[in-house]
Protein backbone atom coordinates (compact mmCIF):
# COMPACT_ATOMS: atom_id res chain seq x y z
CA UNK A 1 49.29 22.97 -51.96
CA UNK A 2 47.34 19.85 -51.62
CA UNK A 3 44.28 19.70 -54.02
CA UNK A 4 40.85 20.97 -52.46
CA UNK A 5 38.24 18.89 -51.46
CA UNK A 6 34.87 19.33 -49.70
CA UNK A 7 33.00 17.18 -48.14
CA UNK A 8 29.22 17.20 -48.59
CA UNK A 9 27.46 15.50 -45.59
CA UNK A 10 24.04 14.41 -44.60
CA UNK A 11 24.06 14.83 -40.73
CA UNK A 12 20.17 12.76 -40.67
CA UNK A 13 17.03 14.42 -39.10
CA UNK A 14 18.74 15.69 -36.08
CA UNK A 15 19.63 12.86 -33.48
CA UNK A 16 23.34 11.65 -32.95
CA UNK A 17 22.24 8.00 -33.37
CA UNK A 18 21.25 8.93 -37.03
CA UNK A 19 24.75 10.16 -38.08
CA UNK A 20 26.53 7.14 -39.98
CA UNK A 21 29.80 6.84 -39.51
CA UNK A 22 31.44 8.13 -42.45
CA UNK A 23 29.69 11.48 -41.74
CA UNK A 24 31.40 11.19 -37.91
CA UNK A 25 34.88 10.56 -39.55
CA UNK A 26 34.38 13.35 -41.98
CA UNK A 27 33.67 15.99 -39.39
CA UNK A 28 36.91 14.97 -37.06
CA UNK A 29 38.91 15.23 -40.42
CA UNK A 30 37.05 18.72 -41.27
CA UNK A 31 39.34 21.67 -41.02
CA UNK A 32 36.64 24.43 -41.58
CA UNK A 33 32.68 23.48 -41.07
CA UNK A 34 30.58 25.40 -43.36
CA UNK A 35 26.26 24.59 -42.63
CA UNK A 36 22.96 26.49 -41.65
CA UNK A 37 23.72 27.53 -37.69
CA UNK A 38 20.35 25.51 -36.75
CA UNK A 39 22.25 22.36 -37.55
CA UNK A 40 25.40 22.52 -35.80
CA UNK A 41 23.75 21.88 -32.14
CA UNK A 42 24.21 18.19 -33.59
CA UNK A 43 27.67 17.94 -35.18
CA UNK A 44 29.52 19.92 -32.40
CA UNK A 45 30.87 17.04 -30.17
CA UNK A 46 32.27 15.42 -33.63
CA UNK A 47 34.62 18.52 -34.41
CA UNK A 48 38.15 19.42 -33.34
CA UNK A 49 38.44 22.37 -30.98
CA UNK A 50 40.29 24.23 -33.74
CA UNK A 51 37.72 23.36 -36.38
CA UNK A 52 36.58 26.49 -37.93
CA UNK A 53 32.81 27.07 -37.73
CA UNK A 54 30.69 29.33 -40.49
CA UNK A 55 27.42 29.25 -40.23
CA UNK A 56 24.85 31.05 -42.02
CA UNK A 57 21.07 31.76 -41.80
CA UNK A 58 18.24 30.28 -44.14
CA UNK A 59 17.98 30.54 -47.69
CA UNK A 60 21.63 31.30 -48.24
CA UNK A 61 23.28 28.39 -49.77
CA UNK A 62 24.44 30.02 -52.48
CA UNK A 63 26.51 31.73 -50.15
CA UNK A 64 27.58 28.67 -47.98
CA UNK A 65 28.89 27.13 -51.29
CA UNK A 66 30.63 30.08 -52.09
CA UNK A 67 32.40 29.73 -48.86
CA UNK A 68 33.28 26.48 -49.14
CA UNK A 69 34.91 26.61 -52.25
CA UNK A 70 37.03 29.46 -50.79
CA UNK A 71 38.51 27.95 -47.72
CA UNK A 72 38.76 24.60 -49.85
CA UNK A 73 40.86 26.93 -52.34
CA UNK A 74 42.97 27.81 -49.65
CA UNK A 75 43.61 24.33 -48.98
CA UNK A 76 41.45 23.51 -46.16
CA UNK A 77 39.39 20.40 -45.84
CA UNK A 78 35.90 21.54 -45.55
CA UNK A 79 32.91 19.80 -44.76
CA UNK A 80 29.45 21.51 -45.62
CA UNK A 81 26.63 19.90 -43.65
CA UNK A 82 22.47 19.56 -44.57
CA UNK A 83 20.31 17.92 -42.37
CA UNK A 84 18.78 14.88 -43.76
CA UNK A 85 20.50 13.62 -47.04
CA UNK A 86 22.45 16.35 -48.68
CA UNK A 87 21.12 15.50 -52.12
CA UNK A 88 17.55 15.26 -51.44
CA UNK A 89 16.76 19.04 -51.49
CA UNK A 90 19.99 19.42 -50.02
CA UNK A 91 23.44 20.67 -50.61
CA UNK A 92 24.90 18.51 -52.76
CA UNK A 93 23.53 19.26 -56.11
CA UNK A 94 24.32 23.49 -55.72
CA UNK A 95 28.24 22.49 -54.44
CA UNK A 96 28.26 20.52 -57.95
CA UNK A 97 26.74 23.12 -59.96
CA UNK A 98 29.32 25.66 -58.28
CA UNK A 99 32.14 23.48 -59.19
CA UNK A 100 31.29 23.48 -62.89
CA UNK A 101 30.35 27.27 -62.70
CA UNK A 102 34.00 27.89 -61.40
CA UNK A 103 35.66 25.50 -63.07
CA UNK A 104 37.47 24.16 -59.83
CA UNK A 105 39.29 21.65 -59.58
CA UNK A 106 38.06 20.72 -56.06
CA UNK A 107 37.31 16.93 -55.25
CA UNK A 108 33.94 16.77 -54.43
CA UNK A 109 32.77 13.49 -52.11
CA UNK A 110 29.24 13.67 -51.68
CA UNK A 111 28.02 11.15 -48.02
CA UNK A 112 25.09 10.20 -47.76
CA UNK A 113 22.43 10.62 -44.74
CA UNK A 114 18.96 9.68 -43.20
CA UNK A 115 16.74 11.18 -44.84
CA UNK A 116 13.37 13.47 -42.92
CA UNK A 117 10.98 10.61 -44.92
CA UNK A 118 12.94 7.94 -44.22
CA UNK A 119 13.12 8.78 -40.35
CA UNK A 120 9.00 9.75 -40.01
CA UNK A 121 8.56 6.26 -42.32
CA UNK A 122 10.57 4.04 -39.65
CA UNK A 123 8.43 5.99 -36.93
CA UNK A 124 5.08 5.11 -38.30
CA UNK A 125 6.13 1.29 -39.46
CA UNK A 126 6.55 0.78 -42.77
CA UNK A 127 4.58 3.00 -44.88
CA UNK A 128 7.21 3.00 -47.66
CA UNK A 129 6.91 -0.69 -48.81
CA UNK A 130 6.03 -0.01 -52.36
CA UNK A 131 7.39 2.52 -54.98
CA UNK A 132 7.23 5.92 -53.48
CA UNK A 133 8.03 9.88 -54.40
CA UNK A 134 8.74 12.43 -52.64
CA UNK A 135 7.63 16.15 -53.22
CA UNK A 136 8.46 19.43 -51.76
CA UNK A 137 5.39 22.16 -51.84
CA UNK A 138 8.03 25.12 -51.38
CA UNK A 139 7.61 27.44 -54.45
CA UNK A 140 10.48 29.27 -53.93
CA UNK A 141 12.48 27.25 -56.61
CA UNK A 142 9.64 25.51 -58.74
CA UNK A 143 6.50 26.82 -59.45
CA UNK A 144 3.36 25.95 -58.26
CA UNK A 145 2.25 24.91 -61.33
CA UNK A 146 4.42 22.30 -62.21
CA UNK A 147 4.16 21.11 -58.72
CA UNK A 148 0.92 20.46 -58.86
CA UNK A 149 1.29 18.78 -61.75
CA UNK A 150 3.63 16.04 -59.92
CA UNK A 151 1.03 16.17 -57.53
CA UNK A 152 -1.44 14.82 -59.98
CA UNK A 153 0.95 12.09 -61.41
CA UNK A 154 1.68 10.97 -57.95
CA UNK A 155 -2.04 10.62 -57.21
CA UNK A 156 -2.76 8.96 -60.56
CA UNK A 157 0.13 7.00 -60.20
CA UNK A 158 -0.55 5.28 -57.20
CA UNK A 159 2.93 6.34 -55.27
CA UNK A 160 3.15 6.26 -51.61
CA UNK A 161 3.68 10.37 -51.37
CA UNK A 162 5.90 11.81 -49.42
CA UNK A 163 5.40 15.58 -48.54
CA UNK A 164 8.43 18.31 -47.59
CA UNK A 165 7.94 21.47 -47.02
CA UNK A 166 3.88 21.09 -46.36
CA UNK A 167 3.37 24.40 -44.52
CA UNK A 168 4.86 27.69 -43.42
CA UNK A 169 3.50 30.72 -42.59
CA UNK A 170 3.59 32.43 -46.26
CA UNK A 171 2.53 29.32 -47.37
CA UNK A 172 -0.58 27.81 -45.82
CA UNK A 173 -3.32 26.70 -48.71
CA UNK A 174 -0.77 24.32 -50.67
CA UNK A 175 -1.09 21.36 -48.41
CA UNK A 176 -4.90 21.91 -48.80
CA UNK A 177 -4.67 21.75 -52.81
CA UNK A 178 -2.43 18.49 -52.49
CA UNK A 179 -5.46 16.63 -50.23
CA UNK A 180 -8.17 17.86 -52.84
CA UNK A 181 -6.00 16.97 -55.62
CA UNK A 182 -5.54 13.56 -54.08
CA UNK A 183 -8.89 12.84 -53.18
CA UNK A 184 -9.74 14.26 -57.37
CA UNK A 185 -8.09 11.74 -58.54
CA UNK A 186 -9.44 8.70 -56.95
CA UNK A 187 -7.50 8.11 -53.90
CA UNK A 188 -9.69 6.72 -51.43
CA UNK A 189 -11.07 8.85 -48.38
CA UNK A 190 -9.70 5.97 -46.52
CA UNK A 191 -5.83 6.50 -47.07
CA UNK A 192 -3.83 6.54 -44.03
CA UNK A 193 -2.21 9.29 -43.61
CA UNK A 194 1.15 9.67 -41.23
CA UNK A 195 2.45 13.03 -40.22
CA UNK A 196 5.47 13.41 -38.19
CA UNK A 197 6.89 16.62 -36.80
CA UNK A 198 10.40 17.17 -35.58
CA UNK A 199 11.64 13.49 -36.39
CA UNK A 200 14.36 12.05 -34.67
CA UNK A 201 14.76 15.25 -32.00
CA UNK A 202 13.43 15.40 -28.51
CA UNK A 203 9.95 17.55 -29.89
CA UNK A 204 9.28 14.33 -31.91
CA UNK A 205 5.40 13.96 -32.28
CA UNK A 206 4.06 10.86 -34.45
CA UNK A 207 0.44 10.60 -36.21
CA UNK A 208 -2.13 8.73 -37.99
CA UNK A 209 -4.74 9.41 -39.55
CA UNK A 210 -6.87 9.27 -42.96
CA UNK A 211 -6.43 11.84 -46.05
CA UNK A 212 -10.46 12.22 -45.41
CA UNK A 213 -9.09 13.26 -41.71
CA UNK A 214 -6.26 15.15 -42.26
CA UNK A 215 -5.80 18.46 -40.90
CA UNK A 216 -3.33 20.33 -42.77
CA UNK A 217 -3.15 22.79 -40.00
CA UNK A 218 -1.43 19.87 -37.53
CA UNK A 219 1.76 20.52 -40.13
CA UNK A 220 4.56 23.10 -39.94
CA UNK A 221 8.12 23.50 -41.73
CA UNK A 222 9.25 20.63 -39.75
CA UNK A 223 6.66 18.09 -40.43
CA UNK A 224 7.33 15.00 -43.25
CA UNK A 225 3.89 14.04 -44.60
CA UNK A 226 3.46 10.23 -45.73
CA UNK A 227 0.28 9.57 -48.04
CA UNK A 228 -0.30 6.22 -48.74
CA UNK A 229 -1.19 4.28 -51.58
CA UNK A 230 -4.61 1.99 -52.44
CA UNK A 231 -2.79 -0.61 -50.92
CA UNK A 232 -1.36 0.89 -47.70
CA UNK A 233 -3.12 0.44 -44.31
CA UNK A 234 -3.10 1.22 -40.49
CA UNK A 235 -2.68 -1.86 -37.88
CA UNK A 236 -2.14 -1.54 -34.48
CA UNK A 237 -0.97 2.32 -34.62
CA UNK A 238 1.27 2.05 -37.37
CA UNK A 239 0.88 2.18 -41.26
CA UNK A 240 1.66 -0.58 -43.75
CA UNK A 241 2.18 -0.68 -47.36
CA UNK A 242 2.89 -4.32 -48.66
CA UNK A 243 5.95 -5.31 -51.21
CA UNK A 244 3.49 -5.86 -53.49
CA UNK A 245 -0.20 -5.41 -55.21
CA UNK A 246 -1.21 -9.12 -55.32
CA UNK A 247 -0.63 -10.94 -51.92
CA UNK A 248 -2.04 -14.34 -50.34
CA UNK A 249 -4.67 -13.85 -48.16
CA UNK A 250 -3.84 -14.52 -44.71
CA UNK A 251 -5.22 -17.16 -42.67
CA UNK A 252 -7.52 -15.04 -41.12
CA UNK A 253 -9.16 -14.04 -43.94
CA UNK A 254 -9.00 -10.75 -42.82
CA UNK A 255 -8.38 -8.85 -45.89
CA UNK A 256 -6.90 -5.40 -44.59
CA UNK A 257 -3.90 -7.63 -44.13
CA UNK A 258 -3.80 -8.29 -48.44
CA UNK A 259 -6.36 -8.44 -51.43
CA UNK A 260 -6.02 -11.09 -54.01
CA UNK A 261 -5.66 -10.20 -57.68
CA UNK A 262 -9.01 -10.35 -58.61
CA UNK A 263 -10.00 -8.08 -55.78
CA UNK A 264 -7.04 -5.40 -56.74
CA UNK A 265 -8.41 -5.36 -60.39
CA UNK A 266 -11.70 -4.98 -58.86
CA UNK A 267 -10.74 -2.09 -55.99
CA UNK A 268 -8.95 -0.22 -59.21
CA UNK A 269 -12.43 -0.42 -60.96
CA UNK A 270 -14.05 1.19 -58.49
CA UNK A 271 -11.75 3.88 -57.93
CA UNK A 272 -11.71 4.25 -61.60
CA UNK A 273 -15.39 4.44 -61.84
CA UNK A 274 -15.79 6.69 -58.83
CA UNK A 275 -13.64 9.34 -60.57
CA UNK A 276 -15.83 9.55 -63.92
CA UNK A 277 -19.12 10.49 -61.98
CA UNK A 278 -20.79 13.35 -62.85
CA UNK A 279 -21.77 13.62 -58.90
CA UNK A 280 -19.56 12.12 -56.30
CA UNK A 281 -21.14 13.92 -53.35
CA UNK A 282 -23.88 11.47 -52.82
CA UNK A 283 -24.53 9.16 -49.11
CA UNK A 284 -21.84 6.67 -49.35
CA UNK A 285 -24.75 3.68 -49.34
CA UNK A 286 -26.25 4.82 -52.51
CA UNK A 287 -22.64 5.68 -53.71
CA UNK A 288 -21.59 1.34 -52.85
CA UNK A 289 -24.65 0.43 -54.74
CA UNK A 290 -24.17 2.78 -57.64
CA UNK A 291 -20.50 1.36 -57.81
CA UNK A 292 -21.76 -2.02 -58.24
CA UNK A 293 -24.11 -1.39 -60.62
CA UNK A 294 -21.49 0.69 -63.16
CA UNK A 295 -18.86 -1.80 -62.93
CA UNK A 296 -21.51 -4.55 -63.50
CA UNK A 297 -22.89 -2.94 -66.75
CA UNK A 298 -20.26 -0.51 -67.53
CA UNK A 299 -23.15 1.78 -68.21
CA UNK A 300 -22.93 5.22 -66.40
CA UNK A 301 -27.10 5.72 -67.15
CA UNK A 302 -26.74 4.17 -63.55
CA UNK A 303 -26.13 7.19 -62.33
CA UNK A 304 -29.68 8.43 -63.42
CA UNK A 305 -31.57 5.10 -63.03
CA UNK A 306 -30.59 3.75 -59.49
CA UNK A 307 -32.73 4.62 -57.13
CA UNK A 308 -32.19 3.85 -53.56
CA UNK A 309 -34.20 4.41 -50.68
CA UNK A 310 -32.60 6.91 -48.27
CA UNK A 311 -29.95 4.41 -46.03
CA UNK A 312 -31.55 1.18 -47.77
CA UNK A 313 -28.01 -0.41 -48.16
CA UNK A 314 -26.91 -0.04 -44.79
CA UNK A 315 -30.47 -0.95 -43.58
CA UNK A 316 -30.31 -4.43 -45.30
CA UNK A 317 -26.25 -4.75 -44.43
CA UNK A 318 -27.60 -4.00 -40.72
CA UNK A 319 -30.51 -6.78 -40.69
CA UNK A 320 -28.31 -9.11 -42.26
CA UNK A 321 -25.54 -9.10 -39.57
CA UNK A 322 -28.55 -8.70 -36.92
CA UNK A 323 -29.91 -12.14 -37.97
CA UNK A 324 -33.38 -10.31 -38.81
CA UNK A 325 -32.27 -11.56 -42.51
CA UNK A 326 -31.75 -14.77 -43.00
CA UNK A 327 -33.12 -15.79 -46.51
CA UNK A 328 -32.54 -13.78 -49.99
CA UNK A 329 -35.55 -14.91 -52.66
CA UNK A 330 -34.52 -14.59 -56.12
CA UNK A 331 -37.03 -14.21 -59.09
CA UNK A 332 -34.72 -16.80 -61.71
CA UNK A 333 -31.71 -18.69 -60.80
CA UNK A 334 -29.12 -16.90 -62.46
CA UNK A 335 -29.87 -14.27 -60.03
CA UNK A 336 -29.14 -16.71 -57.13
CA UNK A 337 -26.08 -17.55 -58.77
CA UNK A 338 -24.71 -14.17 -58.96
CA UNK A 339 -24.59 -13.61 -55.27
CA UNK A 340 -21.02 -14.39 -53.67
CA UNK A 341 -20.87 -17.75 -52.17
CA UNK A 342 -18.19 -16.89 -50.07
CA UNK A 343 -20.11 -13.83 -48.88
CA UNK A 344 -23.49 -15.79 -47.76
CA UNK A 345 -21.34 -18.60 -45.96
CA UNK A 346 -19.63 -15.51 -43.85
CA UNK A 347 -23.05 -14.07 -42.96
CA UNK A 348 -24.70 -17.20 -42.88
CA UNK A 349 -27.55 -16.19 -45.51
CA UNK A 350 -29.70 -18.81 -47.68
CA UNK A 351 -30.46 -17.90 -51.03
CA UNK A 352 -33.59 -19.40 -52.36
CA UNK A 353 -35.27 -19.49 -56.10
CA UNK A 354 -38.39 -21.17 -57.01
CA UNK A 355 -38.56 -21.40 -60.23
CA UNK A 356 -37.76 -24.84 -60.23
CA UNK A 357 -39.51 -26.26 -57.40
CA UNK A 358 -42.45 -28.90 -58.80
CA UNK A 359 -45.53 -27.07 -56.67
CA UNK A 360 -44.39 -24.00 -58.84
CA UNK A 361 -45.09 -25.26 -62.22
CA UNK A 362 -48.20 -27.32 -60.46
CA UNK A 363 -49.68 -23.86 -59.77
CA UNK A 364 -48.86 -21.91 -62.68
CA UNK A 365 -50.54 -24.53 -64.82
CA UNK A 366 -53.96 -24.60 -62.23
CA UNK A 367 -53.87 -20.91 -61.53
CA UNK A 368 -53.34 -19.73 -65.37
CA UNK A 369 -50.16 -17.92 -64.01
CA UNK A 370 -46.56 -17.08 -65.10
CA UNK A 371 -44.26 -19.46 -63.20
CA UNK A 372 -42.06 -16.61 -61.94
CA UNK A 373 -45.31 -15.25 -60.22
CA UNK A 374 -45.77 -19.44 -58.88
CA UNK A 375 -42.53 -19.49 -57.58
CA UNK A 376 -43.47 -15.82 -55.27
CA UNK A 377 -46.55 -16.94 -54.19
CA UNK A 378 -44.51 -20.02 -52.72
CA UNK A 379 -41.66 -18.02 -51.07
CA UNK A 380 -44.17 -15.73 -49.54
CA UNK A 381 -45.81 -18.58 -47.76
CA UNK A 382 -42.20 -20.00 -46.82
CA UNK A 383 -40.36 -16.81 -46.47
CA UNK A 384 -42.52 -13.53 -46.20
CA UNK A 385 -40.16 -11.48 -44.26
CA UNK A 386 -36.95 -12.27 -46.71
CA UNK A 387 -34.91 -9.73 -48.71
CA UNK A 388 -36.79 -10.35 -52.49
CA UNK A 389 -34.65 -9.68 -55.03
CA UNK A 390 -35.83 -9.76 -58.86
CA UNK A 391 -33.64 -9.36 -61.90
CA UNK A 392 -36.10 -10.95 -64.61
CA UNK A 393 -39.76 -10.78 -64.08
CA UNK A 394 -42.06 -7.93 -63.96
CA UNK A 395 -45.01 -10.11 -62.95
CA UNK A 396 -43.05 -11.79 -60.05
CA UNK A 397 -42.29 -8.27 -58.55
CA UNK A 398 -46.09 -7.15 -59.26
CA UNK A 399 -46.83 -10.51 -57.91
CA UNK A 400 -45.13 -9.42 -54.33
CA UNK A 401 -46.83 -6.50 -54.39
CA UNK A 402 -50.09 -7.80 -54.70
CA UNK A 403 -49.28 -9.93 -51.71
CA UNK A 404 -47.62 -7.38 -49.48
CA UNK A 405 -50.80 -4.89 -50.14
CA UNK A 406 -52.92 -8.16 -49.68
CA UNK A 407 -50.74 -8.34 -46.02
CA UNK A 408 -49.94 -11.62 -46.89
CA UNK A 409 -45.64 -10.37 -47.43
CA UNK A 410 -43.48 -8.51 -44.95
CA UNK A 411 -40.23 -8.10 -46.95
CA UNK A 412 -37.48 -7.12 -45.19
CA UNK A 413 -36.72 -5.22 -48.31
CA UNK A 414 -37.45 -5.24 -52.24
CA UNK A 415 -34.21 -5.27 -55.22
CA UNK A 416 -36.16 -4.16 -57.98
CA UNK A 417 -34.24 -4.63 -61.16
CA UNK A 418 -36.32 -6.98 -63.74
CA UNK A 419 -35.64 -5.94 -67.42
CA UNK A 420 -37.99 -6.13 -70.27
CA UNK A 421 -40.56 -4.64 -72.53
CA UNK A 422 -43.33 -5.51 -70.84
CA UNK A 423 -44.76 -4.21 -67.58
CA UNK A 424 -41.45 -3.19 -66.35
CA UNK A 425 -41.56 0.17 -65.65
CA UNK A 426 -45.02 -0.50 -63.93
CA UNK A 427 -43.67 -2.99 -61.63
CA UNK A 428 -41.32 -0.53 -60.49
CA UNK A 429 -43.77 2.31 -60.00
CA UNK A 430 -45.94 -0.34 -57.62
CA UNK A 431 -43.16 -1.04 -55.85
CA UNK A 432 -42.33 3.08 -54.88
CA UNK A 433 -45.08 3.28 -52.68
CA UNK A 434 -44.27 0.46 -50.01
CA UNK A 435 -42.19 3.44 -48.08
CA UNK A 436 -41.62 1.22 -44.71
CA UNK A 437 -39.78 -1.35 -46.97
CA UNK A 438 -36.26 -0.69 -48.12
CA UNK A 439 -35.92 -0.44 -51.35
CA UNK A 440 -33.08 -0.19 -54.53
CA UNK A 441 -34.64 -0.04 -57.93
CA UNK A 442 -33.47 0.23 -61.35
CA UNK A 443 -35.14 2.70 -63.05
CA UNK A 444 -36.80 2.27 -66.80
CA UNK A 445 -36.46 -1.07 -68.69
CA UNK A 446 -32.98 -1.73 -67.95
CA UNK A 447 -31.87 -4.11 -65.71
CA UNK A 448 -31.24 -8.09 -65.46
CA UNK A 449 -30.06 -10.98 -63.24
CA UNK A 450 -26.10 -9.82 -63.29
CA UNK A 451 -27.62 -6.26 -61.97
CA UNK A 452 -29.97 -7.82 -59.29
CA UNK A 453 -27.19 -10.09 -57.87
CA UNK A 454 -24.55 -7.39 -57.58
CA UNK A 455 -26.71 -5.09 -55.51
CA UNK A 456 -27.19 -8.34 -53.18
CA UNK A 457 -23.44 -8.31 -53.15
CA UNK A 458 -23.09 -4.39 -52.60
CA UNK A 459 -25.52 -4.79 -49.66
CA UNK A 460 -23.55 -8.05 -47.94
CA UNK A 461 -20.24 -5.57 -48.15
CA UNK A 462 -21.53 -2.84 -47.32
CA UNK A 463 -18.70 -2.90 -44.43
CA UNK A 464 -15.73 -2.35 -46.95
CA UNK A 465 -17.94 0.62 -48.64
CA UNK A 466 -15.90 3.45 -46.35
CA UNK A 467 -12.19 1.99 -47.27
CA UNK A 468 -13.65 1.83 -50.76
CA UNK A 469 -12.49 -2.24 -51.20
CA UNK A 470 -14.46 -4.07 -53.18
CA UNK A 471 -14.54 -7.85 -53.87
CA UNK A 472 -13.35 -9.64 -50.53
CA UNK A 473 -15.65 -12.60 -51.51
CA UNK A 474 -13.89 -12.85 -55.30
């Protein structure tokens, strides 16, 4: 008697065009068929009429590779079939368990198929660019808590995630879990997310949308779930993850398409930072700013010192792009020079300090005044309705206040963050009640130039503040 051998196939996600054809040739050769009945709708034209067909319900493989062995013993050529791949939660690995258990001698030839992810992947573009995992939710041979374990290292990791077994009717909260568990460990809100249900057969329904979005009740037992990683996005209806973490920027400039280096350090920062705070549930305006500030100082006090007036980000983000802003005053010039070139050329913004200007040291030598408060008194006259920003000088800030109670200032809006000893925290309390001016103060004595300027740059951003992606001027 010739020596046994079975045939382990993946027959792909259920369409004829997704059959290779060493799976093809292996059915025609197949004495005796052995697979889950739901499958063999797809290999039926392939067989011989005298092929011999057992089929089985679900959750019975043990049985199915029972069977194979025994016709194999007998000398058959069997083929047992698995949708998909046959080794990715397939077949394959039970048949070579069996074989050990039973000490056959069987020859074992495992083909391989296209997989569910693979399929929903090519259907949503190429979401799969980058190092991926997969994971299956079903409980039934792991437990939960070691899946959600690999849940959290895929998260943490940064993998492009792909999701089996998201949903059934016994199971309905652990696709829930996964999204909080995602969204716990810093993946942005943003994150497309692809879904695709029945891939490859004629029921075949494609979607994107974010892991903020996501509906976990759009999923059943035949739905592949593709998260995407910090680098993944959606263009045109499909969703992209590049080769790589540091790409050239396009011509364009249009940085959805790639982030340089320096901006990927930066976007990990954030995420990073966004994760260690004590309250995440804050308006996503005061959440930009309060980014900025911690990975500016590394100092999580931030969290207790920033104060920013309810929408004042997106306020100043909106005059800016509706030309009602077109000049930033700085107290000192290392402010000024904090505040992303490439950002003020794309807006079209003019950043002005004058501490050096000759009328300001003129006037704080006639008027017996600090130069910083000179240099206000001149931008008010030039500039009253700019966006003052002060990262140095108490008496420049109480200096603006004088003038806007005076009428003589209309600021578009006030960044309060001068650091000191000295009249500080006053300066900041004068500058509270001014209600009908936007306003983001730093609390207390802390503070500085380096603070000031990145609140500037948190404000002419504020547009990559939902996607969570820092540092397109870097």
């Amino acid at each position: 008697m010739k020596q046994p051998k079975i045939i382990i196939a993946g027959i792909g996600p259920g369409n004829k065009q997704d059959i290779t054809p060493a799976v093809v040739a292996a059915l025609q050769e197949a004495d005796a068929v052995v697979g889950y009945k739901y499958y063999f709708r797809f290999v039926t034209p392939y067989l011989r009429p005298d092929t011999e067909c057992i089929d089985t319900g679900m959750k019975r493989e043990r049985i199915r590779a029972e069977q194979a062995f025994e016709l194999a013993e007998q000398g058959k050529t069997v083929c047992v079939i698995s949708s998909g791949d046959a080794g990715i939660y397939g077949m394959t690995p039970l048949v070579y368990e069996m074989k050990r258990e039973r000490n056959s001698n069987a020859e074992i030839i495992s083909l391989p198929g296209i997989s569910a992810f693979q399929k929903a992947a090519s259907l949503l573009g190429a979401p799969v660019g980058h190092d991926f995992c997969v994971i299956s939710l079903s409980d039934l041979m792991t437990p939960w808590e070691r899946i959600e374990k690999r849940i959290i290292a895929a998260a943490a990791a940064d993998f492009v995630t792909a999701v089996y077994n998201p949903k059934s009717e016994g199971r309905y909260w652990q696709l829930y879990r996964l999204k909080e568990l995602f969204l716990q460990e810093g993946r942005s809100p943003q994150t497309p997310v692809g879904y695709v249900r029945q891939a490859g057969r004629p029921e075949q329904e494609v979607h994107i949308t974010t892991l903020e979005a996501f509906d976990p009740e759009k999923t059943d037992m035949f739905t592949v779930v593709l998260i995407g990683n910090s680098q993944s996005y959606e263009w045109n209806g499909t969703m992209i993850t590049p080769r790589g973490y540091y790409r050239e920027e396009v011509a364009t400039g249009n940085t959805q398409y790639g982030a340089s280096k320096g901006q990927d350090i930066m976007i990990r920062s954030f995420r990073t930072i966004e994760k260690e705070l004590r309250n995440r549930d804050i308006p996503l305006d005061h959440k930009w700013a309060l980014l900025h500030a911690i990975h500016t100082t590394a100092d999580f006090e931030m969290e207790k010192l920033l104060h920013t007036d309810e929408k004042a980000v997106e306020t100043l983000y909106q005059g800016i792009i509706g030309k009602r802003i077109r000049t930033i005053v700085t107290d000192v010039t290392m402010a000024a020079s904090g505040i992303r070139k490439g950002a003020l050329e794309r807006l079209g913004v003019k950043v002005k300090c004058y501490l050096g200007d000759p009328r300001t040291a003129a006037m704080a030598t006639e008027k017996g005044i600090t130069r910083t408060q000179a240099g206000t008194r001149l931008a008010v006259e030039d500039h009253p309705d700019a966006l003052f920003v002060f990262g140095n000088a108490p008496t420049a800030l109480m200096e603006l206040c004088d003038l806007i109670r005076k009428g003589k200032a209309h600021p578009a809006g006030i960044i309060a963050a001068p650091v000191g000893f000295v009249h500080v925290q006053e300066s900041k309390h004068m500058t509270k009640p001014f209600t009908a001016i936007p306003k983001i103060i730093v609390e207390g004595r802390k503070g500085g130039s380096n603070l000031a300027a990145t609140l500037v740059n948190a404000v002419l951003c504020y547009n990559d503040a939902e996607q969570l992606r820092p540092g397109r001027d870097v």
